[in-house]
Protein backbone atom coordinates (compact mmCIF):
# COMPACT_ATOMS: atom_id res chain seq x y z
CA UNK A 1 10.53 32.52 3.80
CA UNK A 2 9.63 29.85 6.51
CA UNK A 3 9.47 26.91 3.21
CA UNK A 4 12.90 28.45 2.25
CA UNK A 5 14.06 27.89 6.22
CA UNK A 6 12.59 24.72 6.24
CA UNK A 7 14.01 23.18 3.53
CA UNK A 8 17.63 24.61 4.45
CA UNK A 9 17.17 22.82 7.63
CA UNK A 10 15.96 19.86 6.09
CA UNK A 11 19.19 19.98 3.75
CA UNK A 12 17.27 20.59 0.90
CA UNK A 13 17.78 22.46 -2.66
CA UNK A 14 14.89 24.51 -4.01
CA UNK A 15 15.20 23.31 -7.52
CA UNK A 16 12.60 25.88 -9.21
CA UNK A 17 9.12 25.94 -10.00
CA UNK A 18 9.09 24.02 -13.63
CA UNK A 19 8.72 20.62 -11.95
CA UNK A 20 5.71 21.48 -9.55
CA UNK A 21 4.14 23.32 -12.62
CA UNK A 22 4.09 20.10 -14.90
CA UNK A 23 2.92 18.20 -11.89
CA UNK A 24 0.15 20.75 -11.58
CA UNK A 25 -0.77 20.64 -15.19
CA UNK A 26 -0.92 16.91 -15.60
CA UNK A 27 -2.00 16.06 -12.01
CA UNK A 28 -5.57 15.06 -13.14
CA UNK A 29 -4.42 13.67 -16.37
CA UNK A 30 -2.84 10.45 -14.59
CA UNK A 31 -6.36 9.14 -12.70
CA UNK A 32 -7.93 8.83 -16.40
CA UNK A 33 -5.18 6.54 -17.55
CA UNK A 34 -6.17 4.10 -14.72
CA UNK A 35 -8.45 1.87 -16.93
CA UNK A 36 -6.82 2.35 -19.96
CA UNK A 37 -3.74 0.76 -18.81
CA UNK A 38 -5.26 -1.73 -16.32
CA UNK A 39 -6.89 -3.17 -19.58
CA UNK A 40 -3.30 -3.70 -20.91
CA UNK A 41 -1.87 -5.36 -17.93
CA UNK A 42 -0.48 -3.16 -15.91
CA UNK A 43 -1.81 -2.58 -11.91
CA UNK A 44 -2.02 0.77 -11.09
CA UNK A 45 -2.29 1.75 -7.34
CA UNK A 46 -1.55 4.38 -4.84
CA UNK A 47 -1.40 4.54 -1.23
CA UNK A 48 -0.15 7.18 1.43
CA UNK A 49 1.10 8.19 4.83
CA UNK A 50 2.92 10.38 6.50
CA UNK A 51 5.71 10.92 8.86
CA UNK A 52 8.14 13.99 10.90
CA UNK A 53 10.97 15.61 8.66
CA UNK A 54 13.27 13.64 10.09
CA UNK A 55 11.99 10.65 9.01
CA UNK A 56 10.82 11.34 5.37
CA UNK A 57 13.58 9.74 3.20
CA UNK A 58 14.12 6.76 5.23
CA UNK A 59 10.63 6.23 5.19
CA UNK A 60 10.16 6.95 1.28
CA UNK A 61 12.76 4.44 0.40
CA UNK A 62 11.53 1.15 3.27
CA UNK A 63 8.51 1.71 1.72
CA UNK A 64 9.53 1.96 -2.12
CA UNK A 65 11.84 -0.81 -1.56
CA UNK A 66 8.89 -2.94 0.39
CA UNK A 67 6.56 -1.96 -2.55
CA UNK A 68 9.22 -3.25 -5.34
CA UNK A 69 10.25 -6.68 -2.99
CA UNK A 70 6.53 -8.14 -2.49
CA UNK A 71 5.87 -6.86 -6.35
CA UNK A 72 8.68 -9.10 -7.77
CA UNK A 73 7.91 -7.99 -11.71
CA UNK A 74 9.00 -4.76 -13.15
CA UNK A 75 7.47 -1.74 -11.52
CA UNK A 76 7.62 2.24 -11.32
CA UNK A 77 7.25 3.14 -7.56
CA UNK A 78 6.64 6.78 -7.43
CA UNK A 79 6.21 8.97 -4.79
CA UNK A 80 5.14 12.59 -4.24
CA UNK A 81 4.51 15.19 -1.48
CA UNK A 82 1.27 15.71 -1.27
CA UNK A 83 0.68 17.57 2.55
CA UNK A 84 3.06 19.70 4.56
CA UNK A 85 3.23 20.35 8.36
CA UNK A 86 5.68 22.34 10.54
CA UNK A 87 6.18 18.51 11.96
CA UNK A 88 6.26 16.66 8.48
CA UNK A 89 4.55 15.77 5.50
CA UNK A 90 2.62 13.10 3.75
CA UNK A 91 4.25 10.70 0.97
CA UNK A 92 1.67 9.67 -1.74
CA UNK A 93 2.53 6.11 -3.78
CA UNK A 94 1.32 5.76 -7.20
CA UNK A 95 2.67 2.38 -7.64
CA UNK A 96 2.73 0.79 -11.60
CA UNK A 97 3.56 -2.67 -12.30
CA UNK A 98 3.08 -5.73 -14.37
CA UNK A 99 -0.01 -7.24 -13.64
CA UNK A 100 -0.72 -10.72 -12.46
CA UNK A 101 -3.58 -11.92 -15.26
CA UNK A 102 -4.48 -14.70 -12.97
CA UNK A 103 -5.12 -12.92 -9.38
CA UNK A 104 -4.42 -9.11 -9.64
CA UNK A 105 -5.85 -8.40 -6.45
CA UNK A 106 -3.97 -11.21 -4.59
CA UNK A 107 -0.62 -9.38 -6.11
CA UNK A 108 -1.76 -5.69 -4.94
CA UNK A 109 -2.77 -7.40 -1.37
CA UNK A 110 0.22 -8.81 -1.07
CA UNK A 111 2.44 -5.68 -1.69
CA UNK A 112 -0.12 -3.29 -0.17
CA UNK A 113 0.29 -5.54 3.12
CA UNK A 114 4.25 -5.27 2.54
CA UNK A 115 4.51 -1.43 2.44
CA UNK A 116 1.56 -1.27 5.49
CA UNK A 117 4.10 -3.26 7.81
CA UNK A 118 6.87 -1.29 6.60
CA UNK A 119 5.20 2.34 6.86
CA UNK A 120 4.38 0.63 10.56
CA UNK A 121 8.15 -0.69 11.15
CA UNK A 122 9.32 2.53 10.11
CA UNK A 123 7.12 4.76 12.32
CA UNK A 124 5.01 6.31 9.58
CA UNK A 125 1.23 6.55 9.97
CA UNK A 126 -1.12 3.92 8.68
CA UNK A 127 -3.21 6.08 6.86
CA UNK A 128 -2.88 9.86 6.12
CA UNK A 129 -6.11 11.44 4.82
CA UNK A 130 -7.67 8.52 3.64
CA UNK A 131 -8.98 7.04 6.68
CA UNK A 132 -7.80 3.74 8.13
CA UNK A 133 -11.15 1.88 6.90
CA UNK A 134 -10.78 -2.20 6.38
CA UNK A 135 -7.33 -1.52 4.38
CA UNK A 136 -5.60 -0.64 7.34
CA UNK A 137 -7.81 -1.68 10.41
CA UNK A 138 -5.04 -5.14 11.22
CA UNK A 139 -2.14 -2.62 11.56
CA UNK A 140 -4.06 0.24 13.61
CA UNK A 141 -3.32 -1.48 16.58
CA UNK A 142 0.45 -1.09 15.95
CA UNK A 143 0.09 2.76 15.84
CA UNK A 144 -2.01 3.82 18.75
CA UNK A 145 -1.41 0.81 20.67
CA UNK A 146 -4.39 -0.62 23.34
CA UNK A 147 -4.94 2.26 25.15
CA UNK A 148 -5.68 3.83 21.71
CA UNK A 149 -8.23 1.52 20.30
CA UNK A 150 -9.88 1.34 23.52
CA UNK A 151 -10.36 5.00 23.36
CA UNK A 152 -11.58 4.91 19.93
CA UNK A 153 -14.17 2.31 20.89
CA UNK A 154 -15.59 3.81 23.76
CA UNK A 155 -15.81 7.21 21.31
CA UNK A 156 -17.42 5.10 19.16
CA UNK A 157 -19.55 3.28 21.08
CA UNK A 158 -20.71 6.84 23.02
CA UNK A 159 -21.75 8.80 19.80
CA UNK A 160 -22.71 5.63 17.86
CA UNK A 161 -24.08 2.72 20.34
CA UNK A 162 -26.63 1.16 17.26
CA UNK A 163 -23.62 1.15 14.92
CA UNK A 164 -25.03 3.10 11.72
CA UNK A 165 -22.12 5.31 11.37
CA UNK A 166 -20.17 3.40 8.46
CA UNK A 167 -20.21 0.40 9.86
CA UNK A 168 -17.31 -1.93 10.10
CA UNK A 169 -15.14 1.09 8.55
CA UNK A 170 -13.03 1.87 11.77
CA UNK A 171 -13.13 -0.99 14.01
CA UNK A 172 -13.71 -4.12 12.88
């Protein structure tokens, strides 16, 4: 009943179960095709974030549209739900696209640094569940602002001060 309210209020259609169901039954299938296609040229990626309700589509297509932009060849930009909150939900990328033989991971930097600003620009979080690590550290800043890494520091510093805890993961 409250998914029901929630998704009248978000001017939403339930449009039946068959589509989560195939997603369910072929969600593991995808991760195994990873090497098998990027040993035919195509880059296979994902990244995610998340956002309120009232920001979920525009933030789904700055991103997608940031994603195809900084990819410039043919790609598949898809996008699922993968979280939900009373306050939102998380967007997962699984981005697909022709690969650049010469300097692959120049071409996923490049878009990967594309959707970050956008996700940023568009007031999305920098990372959802998969930790801000050296991906994300540049554009941290830009979502909890000074006071915020300063707080994280001094956390850090407090319950870490020799620096063994994953070093160079959170704060570079």
């Amino acid at each position: 009943a409250w998914a029901a309210r929630r998704l009248r209020a978000a001017r939403g259609r339930y449009a039946g179960r068959a589509t989560g169901e195939a997603w369910r039954a072929g969600r593991y299938y995808a991760p195994h095709l990873r090497d098998h296609l990027l040993d035919r040229g195509v880059l296979v990626e994902t990244l995610e974030t998340a956002t309120t309700w009232s920001n979920l589509e525009r933030l789904h297509g700055v991103v997608g549209d940031a994603l195809r932009s900084a990819l410039d060849t043919r790609s598949l930009v898809a996008c699922h739900v993968s979280h939900l909150y009373g306050s939102g939900a998380s967007l997962y990328f699984t981005v697909l696209a022709g690969q650049d033989t010469a300097e692959p991971a120049a071409q996923w930097s490049r878009a990967k640094e594309a959707a970050s600003r956008a996700i940023v620009d568009c007031a999305g979080t920098i990372t959802h569940h998969h930790a801000v690590g050296r991906d994300h550290a540049a554009h941290l800043p830009s979502e909890v602002g000074t006071l915020g890494i300063d707080l994280l520091r001094g956390l850090k510093d407090r319950c870490d001060p020799v620096g063994v805890m994953n070093p160079g993961k959170l704060l570079l």
